[in-house]
C-alpha atoms as a PDB file:
ATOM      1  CA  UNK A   1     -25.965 -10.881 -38.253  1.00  0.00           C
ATOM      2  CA  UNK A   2     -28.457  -8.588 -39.109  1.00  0.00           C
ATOM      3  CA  UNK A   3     -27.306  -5.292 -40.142  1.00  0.00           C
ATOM      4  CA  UNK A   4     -30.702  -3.950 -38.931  1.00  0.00           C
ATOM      5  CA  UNK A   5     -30.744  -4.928 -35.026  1.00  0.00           C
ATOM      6  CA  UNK A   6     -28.916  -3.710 -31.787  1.00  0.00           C
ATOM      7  CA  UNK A   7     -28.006  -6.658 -28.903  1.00  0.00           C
ATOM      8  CA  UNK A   8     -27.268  -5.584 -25.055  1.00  0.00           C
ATOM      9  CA  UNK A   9     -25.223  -6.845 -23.010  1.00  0.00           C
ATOM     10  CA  UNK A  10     -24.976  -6.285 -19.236  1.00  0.00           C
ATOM     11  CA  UNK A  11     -21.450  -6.185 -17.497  1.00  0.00           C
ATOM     12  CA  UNK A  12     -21.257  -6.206 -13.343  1.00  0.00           C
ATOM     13  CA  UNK A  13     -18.650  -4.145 -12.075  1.00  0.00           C
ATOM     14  CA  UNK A  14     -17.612  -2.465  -9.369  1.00  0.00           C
ATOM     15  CA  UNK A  15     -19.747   0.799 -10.871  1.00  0.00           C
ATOM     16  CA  UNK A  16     -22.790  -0.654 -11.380  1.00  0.00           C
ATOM     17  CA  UNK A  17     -24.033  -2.530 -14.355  1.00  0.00           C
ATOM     18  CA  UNK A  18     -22.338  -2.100 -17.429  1.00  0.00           C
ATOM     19  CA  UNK A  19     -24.349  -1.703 -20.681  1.00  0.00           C
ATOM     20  CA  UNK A  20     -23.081  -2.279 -23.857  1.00  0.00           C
ATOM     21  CA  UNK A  21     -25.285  -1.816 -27.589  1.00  0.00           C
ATOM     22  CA  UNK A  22     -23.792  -4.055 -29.933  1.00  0.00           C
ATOM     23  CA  UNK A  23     -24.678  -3.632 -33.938  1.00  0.00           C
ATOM     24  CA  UNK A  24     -23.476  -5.950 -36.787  1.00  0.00           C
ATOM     25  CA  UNK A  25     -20.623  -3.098 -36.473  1.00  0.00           C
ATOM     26  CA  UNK A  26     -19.298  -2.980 -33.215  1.00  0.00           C
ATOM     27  CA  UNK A  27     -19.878  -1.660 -29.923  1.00  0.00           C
ATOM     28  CA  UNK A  28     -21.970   1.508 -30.550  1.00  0.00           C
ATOM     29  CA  UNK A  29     -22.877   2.273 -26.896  1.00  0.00           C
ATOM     30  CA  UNK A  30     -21.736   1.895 -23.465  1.00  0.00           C
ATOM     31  CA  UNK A  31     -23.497   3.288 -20.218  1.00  0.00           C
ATOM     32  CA  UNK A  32     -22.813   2.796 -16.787  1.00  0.00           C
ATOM     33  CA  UNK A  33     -26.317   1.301 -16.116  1.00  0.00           C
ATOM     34  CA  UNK A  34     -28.871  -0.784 -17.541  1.00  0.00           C
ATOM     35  CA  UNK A  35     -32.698  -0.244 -17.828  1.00  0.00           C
ATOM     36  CA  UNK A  36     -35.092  -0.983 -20.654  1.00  0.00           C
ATOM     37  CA  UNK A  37     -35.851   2.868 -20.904  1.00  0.00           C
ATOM     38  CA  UNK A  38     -32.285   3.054 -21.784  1.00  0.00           C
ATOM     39  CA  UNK A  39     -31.990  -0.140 -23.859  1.00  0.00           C
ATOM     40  CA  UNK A  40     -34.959   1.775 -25.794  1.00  0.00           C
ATOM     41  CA  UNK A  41     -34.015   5.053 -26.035  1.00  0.00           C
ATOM     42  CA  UNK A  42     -30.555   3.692 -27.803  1.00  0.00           C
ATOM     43  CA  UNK A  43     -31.773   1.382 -30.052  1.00  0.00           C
ATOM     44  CA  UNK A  44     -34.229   4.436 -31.031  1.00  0.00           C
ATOM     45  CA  UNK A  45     -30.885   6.745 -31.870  1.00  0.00           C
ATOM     46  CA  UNK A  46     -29.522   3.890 -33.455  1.00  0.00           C
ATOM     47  CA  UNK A  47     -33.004   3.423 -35.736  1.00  0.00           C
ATOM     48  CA  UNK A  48     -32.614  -0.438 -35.063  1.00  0.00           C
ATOM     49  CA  UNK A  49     -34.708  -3.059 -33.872  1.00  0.00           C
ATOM     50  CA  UNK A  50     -33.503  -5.261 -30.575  1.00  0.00           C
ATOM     51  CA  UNK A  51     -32.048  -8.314 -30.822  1.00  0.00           C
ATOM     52  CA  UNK A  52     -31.052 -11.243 -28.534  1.00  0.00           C
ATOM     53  CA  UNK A  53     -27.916 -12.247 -29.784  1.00  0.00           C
ATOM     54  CA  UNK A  54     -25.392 -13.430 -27.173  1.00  0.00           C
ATOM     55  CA  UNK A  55     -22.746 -14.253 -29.899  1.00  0.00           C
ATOM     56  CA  UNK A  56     -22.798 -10.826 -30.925  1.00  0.00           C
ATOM     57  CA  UNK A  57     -22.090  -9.039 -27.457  1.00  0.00           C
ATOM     58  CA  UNK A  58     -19.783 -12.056 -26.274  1.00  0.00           C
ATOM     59  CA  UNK A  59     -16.626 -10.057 -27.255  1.00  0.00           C
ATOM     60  CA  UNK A  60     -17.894  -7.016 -25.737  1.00  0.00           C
ATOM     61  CA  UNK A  61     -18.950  -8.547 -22.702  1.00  0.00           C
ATOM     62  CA  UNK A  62     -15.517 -10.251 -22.092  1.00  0.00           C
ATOM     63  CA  UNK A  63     -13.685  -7.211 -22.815  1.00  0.00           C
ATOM     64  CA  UNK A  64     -15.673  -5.078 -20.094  1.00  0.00           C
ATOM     65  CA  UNK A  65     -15.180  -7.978 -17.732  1.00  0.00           C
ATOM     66  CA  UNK A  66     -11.655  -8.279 -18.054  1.00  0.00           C
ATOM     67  CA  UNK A  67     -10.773  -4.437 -17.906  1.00  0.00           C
ATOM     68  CA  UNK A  68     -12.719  -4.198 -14.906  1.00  0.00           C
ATOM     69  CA  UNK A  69     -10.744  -6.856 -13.575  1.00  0.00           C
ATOM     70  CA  UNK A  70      -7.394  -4.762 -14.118  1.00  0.00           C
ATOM     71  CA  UNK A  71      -6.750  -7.566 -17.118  1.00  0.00           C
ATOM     72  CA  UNK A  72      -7.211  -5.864 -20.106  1.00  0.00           C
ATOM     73  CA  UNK A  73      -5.445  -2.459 -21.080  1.00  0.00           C
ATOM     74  CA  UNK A  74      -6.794  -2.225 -24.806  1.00  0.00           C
ATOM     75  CA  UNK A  75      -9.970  -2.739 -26.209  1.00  0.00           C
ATOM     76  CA  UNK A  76      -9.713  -4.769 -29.485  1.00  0.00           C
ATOM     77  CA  UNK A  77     -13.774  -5.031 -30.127  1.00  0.00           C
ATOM     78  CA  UNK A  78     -14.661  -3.202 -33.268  1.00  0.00           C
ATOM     79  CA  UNK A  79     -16.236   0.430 -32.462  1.00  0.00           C
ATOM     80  CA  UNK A  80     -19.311   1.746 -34.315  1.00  0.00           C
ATOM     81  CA  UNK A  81     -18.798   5.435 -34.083  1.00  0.00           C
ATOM     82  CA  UNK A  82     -22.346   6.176 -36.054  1.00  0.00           C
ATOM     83  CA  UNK A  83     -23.904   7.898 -32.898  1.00  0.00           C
ATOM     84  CA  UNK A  84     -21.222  10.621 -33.234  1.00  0.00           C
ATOM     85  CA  UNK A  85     -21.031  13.424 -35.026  1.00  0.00           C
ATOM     86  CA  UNK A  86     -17.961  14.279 -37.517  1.00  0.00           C
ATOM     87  CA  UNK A  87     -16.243  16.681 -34.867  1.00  0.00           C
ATOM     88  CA  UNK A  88     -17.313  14.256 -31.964  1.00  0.00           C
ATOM     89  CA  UNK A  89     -15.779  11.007 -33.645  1.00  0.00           C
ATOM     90  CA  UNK A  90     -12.633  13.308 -34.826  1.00  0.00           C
ATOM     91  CA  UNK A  91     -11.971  14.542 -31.153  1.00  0.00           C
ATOM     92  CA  UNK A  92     -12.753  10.979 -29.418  1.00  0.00           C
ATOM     93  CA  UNK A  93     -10.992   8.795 -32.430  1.00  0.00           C
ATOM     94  CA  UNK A  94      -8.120  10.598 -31.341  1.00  0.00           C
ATOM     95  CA  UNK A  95      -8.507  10.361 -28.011  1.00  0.00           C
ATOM     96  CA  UNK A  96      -9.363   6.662 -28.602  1.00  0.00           C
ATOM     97  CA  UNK A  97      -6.215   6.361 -30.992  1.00  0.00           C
ATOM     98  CA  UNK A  98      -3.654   8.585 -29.105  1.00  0.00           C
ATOM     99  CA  UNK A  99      -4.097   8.315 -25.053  1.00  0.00           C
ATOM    100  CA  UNK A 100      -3.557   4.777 -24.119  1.00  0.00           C
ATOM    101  CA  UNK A 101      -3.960   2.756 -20.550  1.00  0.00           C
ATOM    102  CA  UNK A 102      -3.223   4.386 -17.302  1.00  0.00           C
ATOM    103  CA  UNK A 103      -2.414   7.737 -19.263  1.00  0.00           C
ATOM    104  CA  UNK A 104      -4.064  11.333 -19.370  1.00  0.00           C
ATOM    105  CA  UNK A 105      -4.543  13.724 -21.585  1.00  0.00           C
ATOM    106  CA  UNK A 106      -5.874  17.358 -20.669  1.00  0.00           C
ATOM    107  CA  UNK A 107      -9.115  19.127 -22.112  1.00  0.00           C
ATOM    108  CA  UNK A 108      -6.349  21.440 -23.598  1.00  0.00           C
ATOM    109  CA  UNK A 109      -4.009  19.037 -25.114  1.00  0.00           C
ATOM    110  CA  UNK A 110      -6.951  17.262 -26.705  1.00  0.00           C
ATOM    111  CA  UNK A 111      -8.304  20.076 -28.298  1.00  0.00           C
ATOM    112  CA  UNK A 112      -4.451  20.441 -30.140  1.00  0.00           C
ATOM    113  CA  UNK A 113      -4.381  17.159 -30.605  1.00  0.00           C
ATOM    114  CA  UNK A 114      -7.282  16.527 -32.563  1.00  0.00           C
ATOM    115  CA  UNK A 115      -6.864  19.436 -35.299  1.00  0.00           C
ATOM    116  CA  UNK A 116     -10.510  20.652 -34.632  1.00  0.00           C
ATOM    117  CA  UNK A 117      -9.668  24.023 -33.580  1.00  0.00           C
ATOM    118  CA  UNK A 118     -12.810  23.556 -30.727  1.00  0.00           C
ATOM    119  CA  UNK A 119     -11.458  24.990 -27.594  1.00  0.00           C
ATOM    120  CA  UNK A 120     -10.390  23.487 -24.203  1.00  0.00           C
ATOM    121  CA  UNK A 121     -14.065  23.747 -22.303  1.00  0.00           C
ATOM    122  CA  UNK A 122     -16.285  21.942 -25.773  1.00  0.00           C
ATOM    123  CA  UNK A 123     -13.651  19.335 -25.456  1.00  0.00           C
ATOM    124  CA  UNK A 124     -15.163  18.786 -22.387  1.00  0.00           C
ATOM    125  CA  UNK A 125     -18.648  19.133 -23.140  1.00  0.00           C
ATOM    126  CA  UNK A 126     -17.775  16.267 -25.952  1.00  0.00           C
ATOM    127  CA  UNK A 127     -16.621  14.106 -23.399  1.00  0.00           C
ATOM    128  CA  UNK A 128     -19.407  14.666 -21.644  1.00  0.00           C
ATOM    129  CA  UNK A 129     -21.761  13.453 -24.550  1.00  0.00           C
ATOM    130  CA  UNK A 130     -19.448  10.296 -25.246  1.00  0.00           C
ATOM    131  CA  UNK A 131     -21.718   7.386 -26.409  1.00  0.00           C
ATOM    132  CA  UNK A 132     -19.105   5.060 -25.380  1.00  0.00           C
ATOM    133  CA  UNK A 133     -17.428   5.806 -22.010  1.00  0.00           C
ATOM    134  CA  UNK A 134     -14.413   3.280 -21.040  1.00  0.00           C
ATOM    135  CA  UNK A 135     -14.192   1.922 -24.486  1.00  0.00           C
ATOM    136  CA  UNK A 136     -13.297   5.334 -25.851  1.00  0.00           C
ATOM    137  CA  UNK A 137     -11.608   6.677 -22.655  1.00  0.00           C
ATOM    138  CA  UNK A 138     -13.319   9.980 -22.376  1.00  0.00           C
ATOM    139  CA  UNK A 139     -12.410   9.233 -18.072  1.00  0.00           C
ATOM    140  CA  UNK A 140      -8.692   9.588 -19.155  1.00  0.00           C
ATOM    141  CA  UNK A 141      -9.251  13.535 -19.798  1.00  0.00           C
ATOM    142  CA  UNK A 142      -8.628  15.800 -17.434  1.00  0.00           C
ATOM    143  CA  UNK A 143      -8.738  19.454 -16.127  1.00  0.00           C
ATOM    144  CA  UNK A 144      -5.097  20.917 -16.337  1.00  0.00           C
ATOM    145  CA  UNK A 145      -5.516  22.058 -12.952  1.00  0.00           C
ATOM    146  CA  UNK A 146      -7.272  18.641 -11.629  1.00  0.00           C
ATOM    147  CA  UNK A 147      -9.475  15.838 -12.595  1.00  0.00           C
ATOM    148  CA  UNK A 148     -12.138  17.762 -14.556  1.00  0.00           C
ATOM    149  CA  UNK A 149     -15.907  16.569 -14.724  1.00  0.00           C
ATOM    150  CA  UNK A 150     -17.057  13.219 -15.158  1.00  0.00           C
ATOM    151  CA  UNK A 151     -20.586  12.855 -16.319  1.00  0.00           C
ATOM    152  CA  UNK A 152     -20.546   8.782 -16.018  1.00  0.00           C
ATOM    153  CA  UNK A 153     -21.566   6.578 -13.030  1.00  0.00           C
ATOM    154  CA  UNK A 154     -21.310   8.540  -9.974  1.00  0.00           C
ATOM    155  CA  UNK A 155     -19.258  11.598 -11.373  1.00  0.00           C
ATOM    156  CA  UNK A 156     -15.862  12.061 -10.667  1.00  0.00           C
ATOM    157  CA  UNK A 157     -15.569   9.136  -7.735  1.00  0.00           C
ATOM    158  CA  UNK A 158     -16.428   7.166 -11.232  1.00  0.00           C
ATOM    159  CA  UNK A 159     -13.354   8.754 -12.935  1.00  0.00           C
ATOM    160  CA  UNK A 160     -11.082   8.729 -10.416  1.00  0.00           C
ATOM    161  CA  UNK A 161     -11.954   5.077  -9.641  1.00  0.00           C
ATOM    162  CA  UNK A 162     -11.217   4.405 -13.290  1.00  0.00           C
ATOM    163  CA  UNK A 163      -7.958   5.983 -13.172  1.00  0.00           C
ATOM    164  CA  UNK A 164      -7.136   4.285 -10.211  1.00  0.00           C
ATOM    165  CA  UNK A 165      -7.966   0.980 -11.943  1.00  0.00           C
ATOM    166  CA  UNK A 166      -5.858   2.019 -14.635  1.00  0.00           C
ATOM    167  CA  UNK A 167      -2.870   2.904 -12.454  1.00  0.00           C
ATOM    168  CA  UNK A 168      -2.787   6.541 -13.344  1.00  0.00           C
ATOM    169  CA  UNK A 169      -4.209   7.631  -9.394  1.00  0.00           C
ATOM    170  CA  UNK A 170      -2.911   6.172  -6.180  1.00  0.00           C
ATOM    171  CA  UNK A 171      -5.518   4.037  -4.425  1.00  0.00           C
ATOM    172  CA  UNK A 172      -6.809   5.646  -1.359  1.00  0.00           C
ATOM    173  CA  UNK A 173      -7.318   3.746   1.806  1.00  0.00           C
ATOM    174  CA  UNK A 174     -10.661   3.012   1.342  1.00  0.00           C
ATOM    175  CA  UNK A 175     -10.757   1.604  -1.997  1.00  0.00           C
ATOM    176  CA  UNK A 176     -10.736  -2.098  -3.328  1.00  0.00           C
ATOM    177  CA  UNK A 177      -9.458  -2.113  -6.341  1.00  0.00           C
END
């Protein structure tokens, strides 16, 4: 593979189309829709050319498909966690390491958790500037006092969705799961 290229991969779910940037690394993006404005402006923040590479994403691609499906419960595709900063990928590697399927962790807790000393409401806005919702569970975060914010898909129905998926929430009587 070459180290210098990004490949996309499109997921349907029942959110909308799932995007995922793929580099020679791992999965370095996720977004809950896909549009060549977006495909762009990635591979731009990744300084990488586009690439059709179908081998590359296959993992990826499977992996969405499957959680989505209520299948998978841990993501085993390498991450690339270069879009990050140092105090984003310390506060979402441990969210990513420490808050597994169908759990929560709040805003507070987080911030503990992760040794950064940033407080309860920039844990949030970190979440909220997550390059790689589901795969790095940033929807698994919540308010002490509620469910929090949810900048992905359509907001919080998103989230709660997502912990619904996951088990966490009680379906409603609306919902297909």
């Amino acid at each position: 593979m070459d180290s210098s290229t990004v490949a996309f991969a499109t997921v349907p779910t029942r959110l909308g189309d799932v995007l995922a940037a793929v580099t020679e690394d791992g999965v370095a993006a996720t977004h809950f829709q896909d549009d060549p404005r977006l495909r762009e402006r990635i591979a731009d923040r990744l300084g990488m050319a586009v690439a059709d590479d179908p081998v590359r994403t296959a993992a990826a691609g499977q992996e969405l498909t499957a959680y989505f499906r209520g299948e998978l419960k841990e993501f085993r595709v390498p991450v690339d966690w270069r879009l990050m900063s140092p105090l984003q990928r310390q506060v979402l590697g441990t969210l990513f390491a420490t808050v597994p399927y169908g759990e929560v962790v709040t805003y507070g807790e987080l911030a503990a958790r992760s040794g950064t000393g940033v407080p309860a409401r920039a844990i949030g806005s970190i979440m909220g500037a997550n390059p790689l919702p589901i795969i790095v569970p940033c929807h698994r975060v919540v308010a002490s006092n509620g469910l929090g914010g949810f900048s992905g898909g359509e907001g919080v129905e998103s989230k709660r969705w997502l912990l619904t998926l996951e088990g966490h929430l009680p379906p409603t009587l609306d919902w297909d799961i």
